[in-house]
PDB file of N, CA and C in Angstrom:
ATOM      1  N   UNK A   1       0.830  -1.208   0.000  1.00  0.00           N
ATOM      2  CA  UNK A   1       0.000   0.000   0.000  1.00  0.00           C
ATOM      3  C   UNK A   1       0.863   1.256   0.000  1.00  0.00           C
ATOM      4  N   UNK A   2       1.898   0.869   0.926  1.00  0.00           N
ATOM      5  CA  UNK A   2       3.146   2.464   0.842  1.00  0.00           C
ATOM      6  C   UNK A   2       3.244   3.069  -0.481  1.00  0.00           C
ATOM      7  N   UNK A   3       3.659   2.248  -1.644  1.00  0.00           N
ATOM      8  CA  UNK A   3       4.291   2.708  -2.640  1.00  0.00           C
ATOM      9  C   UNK A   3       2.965   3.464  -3.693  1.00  0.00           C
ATOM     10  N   UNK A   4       1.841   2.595  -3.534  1.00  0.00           N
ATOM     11  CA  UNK A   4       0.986   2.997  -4.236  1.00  0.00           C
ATOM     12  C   UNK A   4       0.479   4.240  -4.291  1.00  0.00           C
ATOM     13  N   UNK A   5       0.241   4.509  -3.076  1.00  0.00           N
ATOM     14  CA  UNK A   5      -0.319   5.426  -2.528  1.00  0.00           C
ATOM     15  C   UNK A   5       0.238   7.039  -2.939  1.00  0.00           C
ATOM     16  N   UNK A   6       1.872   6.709  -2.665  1.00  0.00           N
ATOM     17  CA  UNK A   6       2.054   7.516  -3.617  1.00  0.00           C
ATOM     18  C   UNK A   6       2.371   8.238  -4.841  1.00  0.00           C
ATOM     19  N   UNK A   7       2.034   6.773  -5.428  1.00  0.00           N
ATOM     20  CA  UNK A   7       2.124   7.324  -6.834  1.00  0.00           C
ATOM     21  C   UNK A   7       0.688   7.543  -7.493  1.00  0.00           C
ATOM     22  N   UNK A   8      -0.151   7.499  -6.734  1.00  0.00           N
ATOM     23  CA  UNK A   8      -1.581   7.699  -6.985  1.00  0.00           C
ATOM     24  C   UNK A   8      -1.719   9.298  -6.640  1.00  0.00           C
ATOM     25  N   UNK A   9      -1.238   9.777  -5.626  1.00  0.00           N
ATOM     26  CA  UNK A   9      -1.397  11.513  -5.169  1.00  0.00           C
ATOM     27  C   UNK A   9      -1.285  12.192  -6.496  1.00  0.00           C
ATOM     28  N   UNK A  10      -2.839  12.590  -6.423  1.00  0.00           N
ATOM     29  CA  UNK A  10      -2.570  13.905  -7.676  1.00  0.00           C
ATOM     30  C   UNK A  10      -2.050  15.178  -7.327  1.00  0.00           C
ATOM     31  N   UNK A  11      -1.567  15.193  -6.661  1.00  0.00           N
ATOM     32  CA  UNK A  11      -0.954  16.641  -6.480  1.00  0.00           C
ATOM     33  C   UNK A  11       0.544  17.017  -6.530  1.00  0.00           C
ATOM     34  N   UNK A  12       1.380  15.929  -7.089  1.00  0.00           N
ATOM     35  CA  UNK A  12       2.588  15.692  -7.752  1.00  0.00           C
ATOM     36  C   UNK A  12       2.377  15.159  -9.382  1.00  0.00           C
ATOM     37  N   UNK A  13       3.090  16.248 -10.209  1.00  0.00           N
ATOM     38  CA  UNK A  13       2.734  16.280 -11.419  1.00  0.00           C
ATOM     39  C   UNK A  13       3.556  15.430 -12.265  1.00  0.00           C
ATOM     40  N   UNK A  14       4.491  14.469 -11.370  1.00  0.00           N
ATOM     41  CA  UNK A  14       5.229  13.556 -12.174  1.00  0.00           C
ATOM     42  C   UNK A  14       4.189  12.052 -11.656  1.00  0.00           C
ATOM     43  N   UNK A  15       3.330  12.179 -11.395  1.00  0.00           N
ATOM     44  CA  UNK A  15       2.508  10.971 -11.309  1.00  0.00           C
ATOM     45  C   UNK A  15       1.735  10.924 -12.149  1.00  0.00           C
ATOM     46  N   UNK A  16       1.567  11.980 -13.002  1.00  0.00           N
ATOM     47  CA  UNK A  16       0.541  12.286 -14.065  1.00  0.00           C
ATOM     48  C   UNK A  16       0.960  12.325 -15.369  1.00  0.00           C
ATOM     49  N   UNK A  17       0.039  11.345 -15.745  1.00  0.00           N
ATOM     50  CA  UNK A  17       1.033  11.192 -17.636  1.00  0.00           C
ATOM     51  C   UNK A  17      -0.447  11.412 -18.690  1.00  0.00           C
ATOM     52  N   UNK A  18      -0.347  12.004 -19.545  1.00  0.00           N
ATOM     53  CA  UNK A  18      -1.411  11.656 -20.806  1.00  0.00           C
ATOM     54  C   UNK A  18      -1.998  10.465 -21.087  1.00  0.00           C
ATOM     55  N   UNK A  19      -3.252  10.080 -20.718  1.00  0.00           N
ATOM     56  CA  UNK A  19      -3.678   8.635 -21.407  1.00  0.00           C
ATOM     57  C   UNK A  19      -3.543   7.925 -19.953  1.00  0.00           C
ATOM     58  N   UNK A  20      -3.640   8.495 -18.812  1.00  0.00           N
ATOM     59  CA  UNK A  20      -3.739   8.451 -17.473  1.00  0.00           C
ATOM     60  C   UNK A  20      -5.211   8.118 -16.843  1.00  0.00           C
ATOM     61  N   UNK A  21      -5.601   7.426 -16.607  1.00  0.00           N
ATOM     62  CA  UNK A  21      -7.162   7.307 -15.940  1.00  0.00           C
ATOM     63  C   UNK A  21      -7.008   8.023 -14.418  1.00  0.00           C
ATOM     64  N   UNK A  22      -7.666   8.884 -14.110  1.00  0.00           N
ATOM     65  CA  UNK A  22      -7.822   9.968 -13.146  1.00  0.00           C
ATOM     66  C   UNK A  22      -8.977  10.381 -12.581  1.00  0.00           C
ATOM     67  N   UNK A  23      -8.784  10.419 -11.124  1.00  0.00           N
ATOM     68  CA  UNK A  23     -10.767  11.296 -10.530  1.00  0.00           C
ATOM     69  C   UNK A  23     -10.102  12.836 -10.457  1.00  0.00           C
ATOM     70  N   UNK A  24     -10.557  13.706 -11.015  1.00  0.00           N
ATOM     71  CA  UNK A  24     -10.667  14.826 -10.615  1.00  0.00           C
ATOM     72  C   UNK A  24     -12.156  15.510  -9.996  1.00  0.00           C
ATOM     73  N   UNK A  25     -11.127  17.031  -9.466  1.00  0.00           N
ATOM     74  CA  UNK A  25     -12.450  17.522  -9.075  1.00  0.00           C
ATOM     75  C   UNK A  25     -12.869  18.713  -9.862  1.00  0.00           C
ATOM     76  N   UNK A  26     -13.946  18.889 -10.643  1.00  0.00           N
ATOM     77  CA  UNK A  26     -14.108  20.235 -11.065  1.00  0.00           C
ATOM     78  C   UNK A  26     -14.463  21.229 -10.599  1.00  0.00           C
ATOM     79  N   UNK A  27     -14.121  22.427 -10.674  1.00  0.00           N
ATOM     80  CA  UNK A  27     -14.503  24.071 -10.454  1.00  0.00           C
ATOM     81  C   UNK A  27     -15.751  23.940  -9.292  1.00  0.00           C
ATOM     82  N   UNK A  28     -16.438  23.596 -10.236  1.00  0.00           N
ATOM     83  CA  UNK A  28     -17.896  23.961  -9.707  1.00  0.00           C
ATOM     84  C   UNK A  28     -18.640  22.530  -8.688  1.00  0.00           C
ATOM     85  N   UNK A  29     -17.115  21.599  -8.724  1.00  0.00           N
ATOM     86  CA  UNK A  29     -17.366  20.511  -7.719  1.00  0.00           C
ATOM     87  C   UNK A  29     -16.583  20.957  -6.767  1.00  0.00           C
ATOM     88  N   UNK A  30     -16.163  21.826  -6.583  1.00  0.00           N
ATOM     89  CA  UNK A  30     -14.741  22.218  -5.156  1.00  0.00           C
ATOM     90  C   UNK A  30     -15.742  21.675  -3.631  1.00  0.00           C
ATOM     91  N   UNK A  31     -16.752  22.419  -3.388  1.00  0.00           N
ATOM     92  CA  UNK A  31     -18.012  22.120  -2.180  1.00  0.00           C
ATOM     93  C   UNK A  31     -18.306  20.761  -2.010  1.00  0.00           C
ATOM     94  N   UNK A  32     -18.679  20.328  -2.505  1.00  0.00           N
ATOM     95  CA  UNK A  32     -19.301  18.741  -2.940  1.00  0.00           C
ATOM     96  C   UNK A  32     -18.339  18.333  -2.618  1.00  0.00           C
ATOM     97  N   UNK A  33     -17.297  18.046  -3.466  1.00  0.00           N
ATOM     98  CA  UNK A  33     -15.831  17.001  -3.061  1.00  0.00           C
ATOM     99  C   UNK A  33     -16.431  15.862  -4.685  1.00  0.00           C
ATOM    100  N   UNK A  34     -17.296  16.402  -5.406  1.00  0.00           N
ATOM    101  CA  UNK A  34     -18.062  15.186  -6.385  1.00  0.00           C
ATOM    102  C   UNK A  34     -16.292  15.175  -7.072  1.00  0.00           C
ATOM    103  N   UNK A  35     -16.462  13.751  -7.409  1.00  0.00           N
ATOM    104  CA  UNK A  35     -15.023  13.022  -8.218  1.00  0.00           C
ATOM    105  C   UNK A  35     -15.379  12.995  -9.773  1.00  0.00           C
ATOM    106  N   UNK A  36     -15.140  13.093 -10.617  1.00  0.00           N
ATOM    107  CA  UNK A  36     -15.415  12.942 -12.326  1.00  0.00           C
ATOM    108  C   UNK A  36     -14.058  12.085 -12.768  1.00  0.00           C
ATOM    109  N   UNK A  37     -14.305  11.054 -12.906  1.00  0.00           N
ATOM    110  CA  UNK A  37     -13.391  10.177 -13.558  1.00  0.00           C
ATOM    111  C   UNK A  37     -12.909  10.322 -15.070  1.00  0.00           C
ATOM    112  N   UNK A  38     -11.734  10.253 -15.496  1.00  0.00           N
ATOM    113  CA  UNK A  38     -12.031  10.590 -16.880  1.00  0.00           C
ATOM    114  C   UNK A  38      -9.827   9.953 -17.398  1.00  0.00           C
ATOM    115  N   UNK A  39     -10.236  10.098 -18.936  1.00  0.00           N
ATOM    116  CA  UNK A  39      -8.652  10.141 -18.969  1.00  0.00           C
ATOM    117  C   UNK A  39      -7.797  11.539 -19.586  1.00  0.00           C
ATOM    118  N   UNK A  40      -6.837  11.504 -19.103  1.00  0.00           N
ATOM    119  CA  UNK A  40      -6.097  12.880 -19.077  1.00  0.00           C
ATOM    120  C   UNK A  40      -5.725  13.101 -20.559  1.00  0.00           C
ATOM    121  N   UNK A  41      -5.829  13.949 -21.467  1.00  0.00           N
ATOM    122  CA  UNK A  41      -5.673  14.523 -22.370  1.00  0.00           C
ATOM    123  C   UNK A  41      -4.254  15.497 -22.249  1.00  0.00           C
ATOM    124  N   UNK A  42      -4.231  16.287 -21.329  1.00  0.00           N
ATOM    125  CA  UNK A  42      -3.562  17.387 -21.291  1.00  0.00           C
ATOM    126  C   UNK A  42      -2.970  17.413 -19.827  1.00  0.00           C
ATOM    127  N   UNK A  43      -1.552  18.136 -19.350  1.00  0.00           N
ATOM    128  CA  UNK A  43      -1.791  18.701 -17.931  1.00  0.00           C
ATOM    129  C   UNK A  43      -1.311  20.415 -17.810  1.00  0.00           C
ATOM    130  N   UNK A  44      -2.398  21.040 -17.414  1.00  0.00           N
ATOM    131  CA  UNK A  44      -2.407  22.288 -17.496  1.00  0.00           C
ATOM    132  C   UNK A  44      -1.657  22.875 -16.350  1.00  0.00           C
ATOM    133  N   UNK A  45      -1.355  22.446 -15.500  1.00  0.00           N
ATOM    134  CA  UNK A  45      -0.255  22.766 -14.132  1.00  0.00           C
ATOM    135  C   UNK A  45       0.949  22.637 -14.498  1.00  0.00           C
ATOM    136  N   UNK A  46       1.983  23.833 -14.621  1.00  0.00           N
ATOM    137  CA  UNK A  46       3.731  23.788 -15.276  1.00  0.00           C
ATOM    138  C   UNK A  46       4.358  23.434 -13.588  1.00  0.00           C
ATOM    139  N   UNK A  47       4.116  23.609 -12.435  1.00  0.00           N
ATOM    140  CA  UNK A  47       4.806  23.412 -11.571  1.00  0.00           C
ATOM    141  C   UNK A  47       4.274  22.362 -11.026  1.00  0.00           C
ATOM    142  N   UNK A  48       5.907  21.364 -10.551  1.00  0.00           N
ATOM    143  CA  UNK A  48       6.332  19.935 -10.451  1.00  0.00           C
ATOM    144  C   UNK A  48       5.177  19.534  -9.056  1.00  0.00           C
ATOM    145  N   UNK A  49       4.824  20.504  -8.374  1.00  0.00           N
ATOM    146  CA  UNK A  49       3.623  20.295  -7.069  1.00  0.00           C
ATOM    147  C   UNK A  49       2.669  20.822  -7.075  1.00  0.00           C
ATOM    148  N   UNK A  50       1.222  20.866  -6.615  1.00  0.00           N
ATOM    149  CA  UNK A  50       0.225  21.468  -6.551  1.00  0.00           C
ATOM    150  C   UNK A  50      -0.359  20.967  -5.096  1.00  0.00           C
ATOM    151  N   UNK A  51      -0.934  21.654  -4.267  1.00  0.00           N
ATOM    152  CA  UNK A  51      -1.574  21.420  -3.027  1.00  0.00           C
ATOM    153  C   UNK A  51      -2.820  20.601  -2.899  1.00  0.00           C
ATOM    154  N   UNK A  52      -3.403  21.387  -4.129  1.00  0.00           N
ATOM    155  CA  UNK A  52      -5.101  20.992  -4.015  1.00  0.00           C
ATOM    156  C   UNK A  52      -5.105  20.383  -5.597  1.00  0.00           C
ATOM    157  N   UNK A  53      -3.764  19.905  -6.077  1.00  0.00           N
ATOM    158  CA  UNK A  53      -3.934  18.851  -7.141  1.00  0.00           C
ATOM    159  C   UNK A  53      -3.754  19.615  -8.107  1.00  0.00           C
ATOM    160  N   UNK A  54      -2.998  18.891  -9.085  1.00  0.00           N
ATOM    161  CA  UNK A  54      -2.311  19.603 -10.633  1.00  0.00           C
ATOM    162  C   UNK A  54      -3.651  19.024 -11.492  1.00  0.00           C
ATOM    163  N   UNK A  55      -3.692  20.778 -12.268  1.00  0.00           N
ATOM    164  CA  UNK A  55      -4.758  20.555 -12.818  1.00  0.00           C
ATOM    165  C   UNK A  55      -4.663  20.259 -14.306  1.00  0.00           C
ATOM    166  N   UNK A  56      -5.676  19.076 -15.283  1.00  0.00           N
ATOM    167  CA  UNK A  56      -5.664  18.625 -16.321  1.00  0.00           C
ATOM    168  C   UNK A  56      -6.581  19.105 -16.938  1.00  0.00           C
ATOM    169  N   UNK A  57      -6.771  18.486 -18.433  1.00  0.00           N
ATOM    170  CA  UNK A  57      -7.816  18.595 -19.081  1.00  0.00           C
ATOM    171  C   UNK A  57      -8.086  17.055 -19.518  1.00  0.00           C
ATOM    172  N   UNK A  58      -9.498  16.748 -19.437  1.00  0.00           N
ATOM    173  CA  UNK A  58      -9.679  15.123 -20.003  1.00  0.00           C
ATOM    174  C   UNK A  58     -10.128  15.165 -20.976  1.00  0.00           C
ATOM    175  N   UNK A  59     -10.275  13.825 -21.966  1.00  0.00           N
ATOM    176  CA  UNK A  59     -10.554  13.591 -23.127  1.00  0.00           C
ATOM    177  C   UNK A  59     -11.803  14.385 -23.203  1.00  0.00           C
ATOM    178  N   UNK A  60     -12.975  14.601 -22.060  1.00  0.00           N
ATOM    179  CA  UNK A  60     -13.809  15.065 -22.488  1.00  0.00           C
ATOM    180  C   UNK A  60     -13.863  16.272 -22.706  1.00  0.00           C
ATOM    181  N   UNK A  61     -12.514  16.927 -22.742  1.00  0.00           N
ATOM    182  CA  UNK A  61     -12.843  18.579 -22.502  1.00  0.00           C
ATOM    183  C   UNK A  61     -13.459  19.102 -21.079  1.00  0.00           C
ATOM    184  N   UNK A  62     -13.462  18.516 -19.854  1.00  0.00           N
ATOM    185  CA  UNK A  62     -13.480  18.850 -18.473  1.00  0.00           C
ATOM    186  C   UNK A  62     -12.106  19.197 -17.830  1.00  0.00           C
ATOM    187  N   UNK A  63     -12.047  19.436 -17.164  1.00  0.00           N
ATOM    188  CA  UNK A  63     -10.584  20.603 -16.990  1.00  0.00           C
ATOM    189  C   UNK A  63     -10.987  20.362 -14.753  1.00  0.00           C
ATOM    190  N   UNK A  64     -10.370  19.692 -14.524  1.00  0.00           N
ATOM    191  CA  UNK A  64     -10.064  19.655 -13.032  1.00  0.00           C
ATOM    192  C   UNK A  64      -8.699  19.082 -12.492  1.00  0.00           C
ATOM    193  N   UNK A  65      -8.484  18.735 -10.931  1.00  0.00           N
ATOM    194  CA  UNK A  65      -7.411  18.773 -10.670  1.00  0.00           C
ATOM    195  C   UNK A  65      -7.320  17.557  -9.385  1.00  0.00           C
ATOM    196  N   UNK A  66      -6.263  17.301 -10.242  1.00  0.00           N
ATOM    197  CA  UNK A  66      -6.275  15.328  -9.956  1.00  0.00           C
ATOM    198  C   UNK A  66      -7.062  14.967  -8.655  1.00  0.00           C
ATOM    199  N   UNK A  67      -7.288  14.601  -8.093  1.00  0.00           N
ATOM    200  CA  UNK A  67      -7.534  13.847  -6.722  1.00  0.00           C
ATOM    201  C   UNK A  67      -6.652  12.793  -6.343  1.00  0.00           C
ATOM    202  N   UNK A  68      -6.932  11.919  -7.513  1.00  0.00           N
ATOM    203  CA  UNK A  68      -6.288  10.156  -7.179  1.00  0.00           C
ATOM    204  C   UNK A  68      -5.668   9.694  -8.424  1.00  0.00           C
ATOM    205  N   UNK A  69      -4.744   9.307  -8.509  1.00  0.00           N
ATOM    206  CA  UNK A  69      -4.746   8.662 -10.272  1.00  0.00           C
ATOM    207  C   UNK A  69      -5.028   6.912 -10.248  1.00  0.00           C
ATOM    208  N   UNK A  70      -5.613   6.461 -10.877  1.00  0.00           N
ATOM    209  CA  UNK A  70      -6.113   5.311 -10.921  1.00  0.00           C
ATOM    210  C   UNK A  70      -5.070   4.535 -11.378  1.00  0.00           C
ATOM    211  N   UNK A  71      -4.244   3.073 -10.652  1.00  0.00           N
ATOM    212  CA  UNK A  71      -3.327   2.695 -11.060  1.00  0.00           C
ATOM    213  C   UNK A  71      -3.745   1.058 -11.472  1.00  0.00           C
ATOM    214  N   UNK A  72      -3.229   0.662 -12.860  1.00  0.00           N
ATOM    215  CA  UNK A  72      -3.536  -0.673 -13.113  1.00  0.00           C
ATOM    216  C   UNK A  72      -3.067  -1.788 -11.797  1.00  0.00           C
ATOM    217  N   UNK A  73      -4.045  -2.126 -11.056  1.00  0.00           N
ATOM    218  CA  UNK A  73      -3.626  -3.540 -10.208  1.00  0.00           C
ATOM    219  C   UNK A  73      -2.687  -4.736 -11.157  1.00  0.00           C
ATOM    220  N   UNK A  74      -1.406  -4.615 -11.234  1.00  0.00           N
ATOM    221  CA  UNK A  74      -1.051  -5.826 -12.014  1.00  0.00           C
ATOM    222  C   UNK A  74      -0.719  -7.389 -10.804  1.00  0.00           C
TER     223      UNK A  74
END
């Protein structure tokens, strides 16, 4: 669980790659805490840390900022 854990933290932007399955949170989900799952297209955050999560854009054209990154169980 140690290792996973942190390579799942979205709020380090070297855990985050394009073609990444990811929960973010959007804008207008900040209150809620609601998660939107999606895959990463883009990452719109240039600095290597973010507090409250480096923010992306997903395939769908939704634009939030990581939460968790979803890692293949091999």
């Amino acid at each position: 669980m140690g290792m996973n854990s942190e390579k799942s933290d979205g709020s380090i932007r070297s855990n985050i790659t394009v073609g990444a399955e990811v929960e973010v949170v959007q804008k207008h989900h900040q209150r809620s805490g609601e998660l939107t799952t999606g895959i990463v297209k883009g990452i719109l955050t240039k600095s290597p840390k973010h507090t409250h999560g480096i923010k992306v854009i997903l395939e769908t054209n939704q634009v939030g900022r990581v939460k968790r990154v979803i890692l293949d169980e091999d």
